[in-house]
C-alpha atoms as a PDB file:
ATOM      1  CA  UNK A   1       0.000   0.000   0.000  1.00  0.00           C
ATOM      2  CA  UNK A   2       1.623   3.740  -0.775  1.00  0.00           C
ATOM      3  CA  UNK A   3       1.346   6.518   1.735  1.00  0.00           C
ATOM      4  CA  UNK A   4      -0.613   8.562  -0.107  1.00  0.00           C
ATOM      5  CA  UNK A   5      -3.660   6.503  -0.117  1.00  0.00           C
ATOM      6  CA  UNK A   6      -4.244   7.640   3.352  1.00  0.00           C
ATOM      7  CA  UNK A   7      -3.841  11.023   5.263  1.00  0.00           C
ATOM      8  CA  UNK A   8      -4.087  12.292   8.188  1.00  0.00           C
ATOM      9  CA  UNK A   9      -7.924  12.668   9.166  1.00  0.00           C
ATOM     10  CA  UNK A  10      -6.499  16.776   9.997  1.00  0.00           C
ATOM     11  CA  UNK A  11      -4.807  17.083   6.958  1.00  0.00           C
ATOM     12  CA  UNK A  12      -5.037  18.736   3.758  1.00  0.00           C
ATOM     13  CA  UNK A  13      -8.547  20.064   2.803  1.00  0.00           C
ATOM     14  CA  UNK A  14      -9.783  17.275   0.410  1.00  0.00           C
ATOM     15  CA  UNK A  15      -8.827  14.857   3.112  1.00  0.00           C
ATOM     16  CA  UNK A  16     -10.250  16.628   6.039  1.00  0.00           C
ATOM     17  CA  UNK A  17     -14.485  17.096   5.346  1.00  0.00           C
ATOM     18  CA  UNK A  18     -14.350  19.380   8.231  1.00  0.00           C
ATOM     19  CA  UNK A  19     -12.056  21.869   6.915  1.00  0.00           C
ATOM     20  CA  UNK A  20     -14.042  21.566   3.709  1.00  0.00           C
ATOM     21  CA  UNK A  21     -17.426  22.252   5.805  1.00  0.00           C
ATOM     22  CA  UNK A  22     -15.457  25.303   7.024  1.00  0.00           C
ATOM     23  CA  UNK A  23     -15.129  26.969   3.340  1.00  0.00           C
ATOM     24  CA  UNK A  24     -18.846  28.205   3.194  1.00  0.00           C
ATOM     25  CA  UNK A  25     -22.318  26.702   2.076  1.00  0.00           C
ATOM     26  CA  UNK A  26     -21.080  23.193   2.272  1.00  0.00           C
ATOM     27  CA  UNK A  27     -22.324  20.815   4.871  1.00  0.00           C
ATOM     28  CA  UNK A  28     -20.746  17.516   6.468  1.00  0.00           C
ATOM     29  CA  UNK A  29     -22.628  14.640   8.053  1.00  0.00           C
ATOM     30  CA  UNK A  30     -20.818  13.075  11.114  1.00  0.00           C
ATOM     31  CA  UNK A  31     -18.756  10.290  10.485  1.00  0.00           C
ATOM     32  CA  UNK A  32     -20.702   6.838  10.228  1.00  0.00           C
ATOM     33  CA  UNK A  33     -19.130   2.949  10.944  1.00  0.00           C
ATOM     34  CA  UNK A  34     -19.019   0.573   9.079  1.00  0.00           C
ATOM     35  CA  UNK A  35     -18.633  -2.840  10.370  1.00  0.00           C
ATOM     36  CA  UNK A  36     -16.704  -5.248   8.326  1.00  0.00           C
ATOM     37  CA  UNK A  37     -18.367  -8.671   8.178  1.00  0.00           C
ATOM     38  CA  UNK A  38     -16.356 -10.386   5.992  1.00  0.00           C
ATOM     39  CA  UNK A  39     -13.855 -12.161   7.180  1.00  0.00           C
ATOM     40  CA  UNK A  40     -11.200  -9.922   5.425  1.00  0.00           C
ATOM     41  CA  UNK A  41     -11.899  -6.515   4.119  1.00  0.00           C
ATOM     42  CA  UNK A  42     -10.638  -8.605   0.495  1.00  0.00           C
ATOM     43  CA  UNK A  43     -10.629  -6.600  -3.329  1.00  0.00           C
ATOM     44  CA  UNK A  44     -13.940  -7.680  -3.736  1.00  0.00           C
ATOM     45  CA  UNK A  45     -15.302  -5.573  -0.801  1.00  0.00           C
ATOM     46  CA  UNK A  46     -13.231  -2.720  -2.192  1.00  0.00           C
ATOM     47  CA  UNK A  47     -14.861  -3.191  -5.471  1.00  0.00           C
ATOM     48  CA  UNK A  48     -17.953  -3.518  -4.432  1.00  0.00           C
ATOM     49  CA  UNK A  49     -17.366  -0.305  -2.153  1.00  0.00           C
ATOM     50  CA  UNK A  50     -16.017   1.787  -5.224  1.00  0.00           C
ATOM     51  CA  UNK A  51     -19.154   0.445  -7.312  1.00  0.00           C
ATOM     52  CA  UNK A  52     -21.037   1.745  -4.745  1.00  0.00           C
ATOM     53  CA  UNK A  53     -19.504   5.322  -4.168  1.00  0.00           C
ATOM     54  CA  UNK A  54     -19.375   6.052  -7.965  1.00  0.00           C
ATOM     55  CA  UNK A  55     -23.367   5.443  -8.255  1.00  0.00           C
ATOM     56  CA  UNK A  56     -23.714   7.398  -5.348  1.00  0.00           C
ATOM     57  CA  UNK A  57     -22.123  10.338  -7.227  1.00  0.00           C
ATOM     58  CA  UNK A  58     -23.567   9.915 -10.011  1.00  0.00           C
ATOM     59  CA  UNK A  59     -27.189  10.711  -8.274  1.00  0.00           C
ATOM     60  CA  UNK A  60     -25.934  13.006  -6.425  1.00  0.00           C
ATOM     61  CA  UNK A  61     -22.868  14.708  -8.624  1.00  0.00           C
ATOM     62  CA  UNK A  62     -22.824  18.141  -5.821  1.00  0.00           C
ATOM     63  CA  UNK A  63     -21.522  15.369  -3.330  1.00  0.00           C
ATOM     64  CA  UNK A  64     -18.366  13.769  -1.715  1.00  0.00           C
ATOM     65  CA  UNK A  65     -17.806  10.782  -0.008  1.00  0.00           C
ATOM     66  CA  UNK A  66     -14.896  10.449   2.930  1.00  0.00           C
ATOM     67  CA  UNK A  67     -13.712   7.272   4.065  1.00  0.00           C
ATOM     68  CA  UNK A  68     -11.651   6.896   6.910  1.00  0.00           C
ATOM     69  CA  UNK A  69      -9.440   4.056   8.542  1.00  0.00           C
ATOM     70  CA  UNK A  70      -7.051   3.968  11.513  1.00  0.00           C
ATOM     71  CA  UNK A  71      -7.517   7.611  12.362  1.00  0.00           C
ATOM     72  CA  UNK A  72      -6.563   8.378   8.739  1.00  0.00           C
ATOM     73  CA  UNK A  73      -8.296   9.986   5.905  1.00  0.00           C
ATOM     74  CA  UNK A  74      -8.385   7.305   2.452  1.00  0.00           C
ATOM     75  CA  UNK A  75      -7.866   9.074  -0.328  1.00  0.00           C
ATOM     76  CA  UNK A  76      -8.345   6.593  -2.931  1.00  0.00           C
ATOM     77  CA  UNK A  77     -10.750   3.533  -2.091  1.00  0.00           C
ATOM     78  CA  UNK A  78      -8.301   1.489  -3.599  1.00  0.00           C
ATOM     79  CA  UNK A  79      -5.766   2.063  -0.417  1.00  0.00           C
ATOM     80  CA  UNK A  80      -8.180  -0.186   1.961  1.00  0.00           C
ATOM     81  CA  UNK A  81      -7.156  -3.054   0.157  1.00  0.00           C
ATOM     82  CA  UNK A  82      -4.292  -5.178   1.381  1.00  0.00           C
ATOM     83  CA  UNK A  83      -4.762  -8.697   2.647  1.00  0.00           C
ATOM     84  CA  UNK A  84      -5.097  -9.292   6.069  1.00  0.00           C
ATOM     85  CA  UNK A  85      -5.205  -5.473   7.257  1.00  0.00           C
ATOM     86  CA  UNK A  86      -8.694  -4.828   7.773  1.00  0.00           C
ATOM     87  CA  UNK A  87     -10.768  -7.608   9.622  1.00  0.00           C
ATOM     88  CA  UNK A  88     -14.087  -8.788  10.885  1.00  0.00           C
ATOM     89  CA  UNK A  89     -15.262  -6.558  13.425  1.00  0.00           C
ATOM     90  CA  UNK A  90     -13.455  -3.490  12.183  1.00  0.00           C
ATOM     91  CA  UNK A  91     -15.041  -0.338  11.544  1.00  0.00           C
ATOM     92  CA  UNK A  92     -14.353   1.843   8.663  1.00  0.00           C
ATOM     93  CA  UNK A  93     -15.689   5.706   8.612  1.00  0.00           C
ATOM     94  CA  UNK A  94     -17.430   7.418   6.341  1.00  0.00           C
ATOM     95  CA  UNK A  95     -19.202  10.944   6.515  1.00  0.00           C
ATOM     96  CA  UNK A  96     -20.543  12.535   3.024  1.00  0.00           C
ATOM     97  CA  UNK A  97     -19.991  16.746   2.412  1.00  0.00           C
ATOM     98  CA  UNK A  98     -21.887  19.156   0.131  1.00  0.00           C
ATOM     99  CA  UNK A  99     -24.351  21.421  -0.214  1.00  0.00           C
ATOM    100  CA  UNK A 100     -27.586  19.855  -0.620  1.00  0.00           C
ATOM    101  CA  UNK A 101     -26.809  16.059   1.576  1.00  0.00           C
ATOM    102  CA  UNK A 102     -29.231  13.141   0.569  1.00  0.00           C
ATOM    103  CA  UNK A 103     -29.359   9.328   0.245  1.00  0.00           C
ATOM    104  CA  UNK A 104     -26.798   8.957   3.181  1.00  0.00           C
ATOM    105  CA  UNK A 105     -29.079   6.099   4.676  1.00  0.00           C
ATOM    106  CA  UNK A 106     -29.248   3.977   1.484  1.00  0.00           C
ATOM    107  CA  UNK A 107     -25.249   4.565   1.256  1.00  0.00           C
ATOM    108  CA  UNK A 108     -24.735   3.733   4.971  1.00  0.00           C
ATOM    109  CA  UNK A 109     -26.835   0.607   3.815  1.00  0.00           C
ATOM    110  CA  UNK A 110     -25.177  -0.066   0.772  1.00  0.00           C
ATOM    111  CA  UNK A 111     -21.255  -0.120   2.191  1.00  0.00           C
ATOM    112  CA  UNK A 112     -22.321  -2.347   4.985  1.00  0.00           C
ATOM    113  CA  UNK A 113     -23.626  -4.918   2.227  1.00  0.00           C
ATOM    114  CA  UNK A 114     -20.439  -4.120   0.573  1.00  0.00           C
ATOM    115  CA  UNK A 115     -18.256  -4.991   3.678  1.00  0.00           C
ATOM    116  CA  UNK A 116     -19.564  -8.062   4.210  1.00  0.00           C
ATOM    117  CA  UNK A 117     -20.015 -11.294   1.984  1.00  0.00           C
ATOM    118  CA  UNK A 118     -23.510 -10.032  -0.154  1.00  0.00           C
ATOM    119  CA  UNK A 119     -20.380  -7.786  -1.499  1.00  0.00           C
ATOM    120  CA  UNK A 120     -20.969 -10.198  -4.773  1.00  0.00           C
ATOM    121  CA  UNK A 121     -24.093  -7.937  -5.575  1.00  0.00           C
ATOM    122  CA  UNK A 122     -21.838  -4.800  -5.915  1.00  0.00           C
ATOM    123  CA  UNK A 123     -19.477  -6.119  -8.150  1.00  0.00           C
ATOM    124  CA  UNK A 124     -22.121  -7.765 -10.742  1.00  0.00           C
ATOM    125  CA  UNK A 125     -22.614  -5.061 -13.874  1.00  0.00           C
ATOM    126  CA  UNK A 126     -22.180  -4.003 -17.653  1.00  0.00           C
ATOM    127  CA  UNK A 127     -19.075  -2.554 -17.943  1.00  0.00           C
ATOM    128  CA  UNK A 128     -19.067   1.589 -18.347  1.00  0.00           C
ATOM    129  CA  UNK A 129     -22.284   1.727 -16.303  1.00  0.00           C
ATOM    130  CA  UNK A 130     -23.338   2.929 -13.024  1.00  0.00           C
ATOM    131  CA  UNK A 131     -25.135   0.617 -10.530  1.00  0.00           C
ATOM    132  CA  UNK A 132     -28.825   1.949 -10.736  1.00  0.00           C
ATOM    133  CA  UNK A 133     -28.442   1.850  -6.654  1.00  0.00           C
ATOM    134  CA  UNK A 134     -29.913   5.508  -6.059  1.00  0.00           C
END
């Protein structure tokens, strides 16, 4: 895994949601966990997760999604995966930041699905499309 897939959760503003809340009109939701399920937090959960994420934005373009691990800020989705490092029973963060915040339930349902082993219904679709999720 490189360093910069994560940062600190204080860090710069597009790792930090709070310092990007501070800029203005833009709201943040508190930061939500995740419990992993699956046995290992494995490239098929990450898939699943980015699967997820990218239909998310694509209902709801205005928004961003920030996923945290260990006290860090990820940066790219692709940085949670490494075998063995996240486990059953671990939590991963998220908390979602814009203007106009909607659909946070059905996302907060969605990763968890993701994180565990239904993650196979996340990964499942026609190349250069969207998951109609939202």
């Amino acid at each position: 895994m490189n360093n910069h897939d994560f940062a600190p959760a204080t860090g710069n503003g597009e790792a930090d949601p709070e310092s990007i809340a501070a800029q203005g009109a833009v709201k943040i939701t508190a930061k939500y966990a995740i419990t992993v399920s699956n046995e290992l937090f494995h490239n098929g959960n990450v898939e699943a997760w980015v699967n997820i994420v990218e239909s998310y934005k694509a209902k709801y373009p205005g928004l961003d999604v920030h996923i945290f691990f260990g006290g860090k800020a990820v940066e790219n989705i692709q940085g949670l995966f490494k075998w063995g490092m996240i486990k059953n029973s671990d939590a991963i963060l998220f908390s979602v930041s814009g203007a106009d915040i909607q659909g946070v339930a059905k996302l907060k349902r969605y990763l968890y699905e993701g994180a565990s082993r239904g993650y196979l219904a996340y990964v499942k679709k026609d190349v250069n499309k969207v998951l109609p999720l939202f």
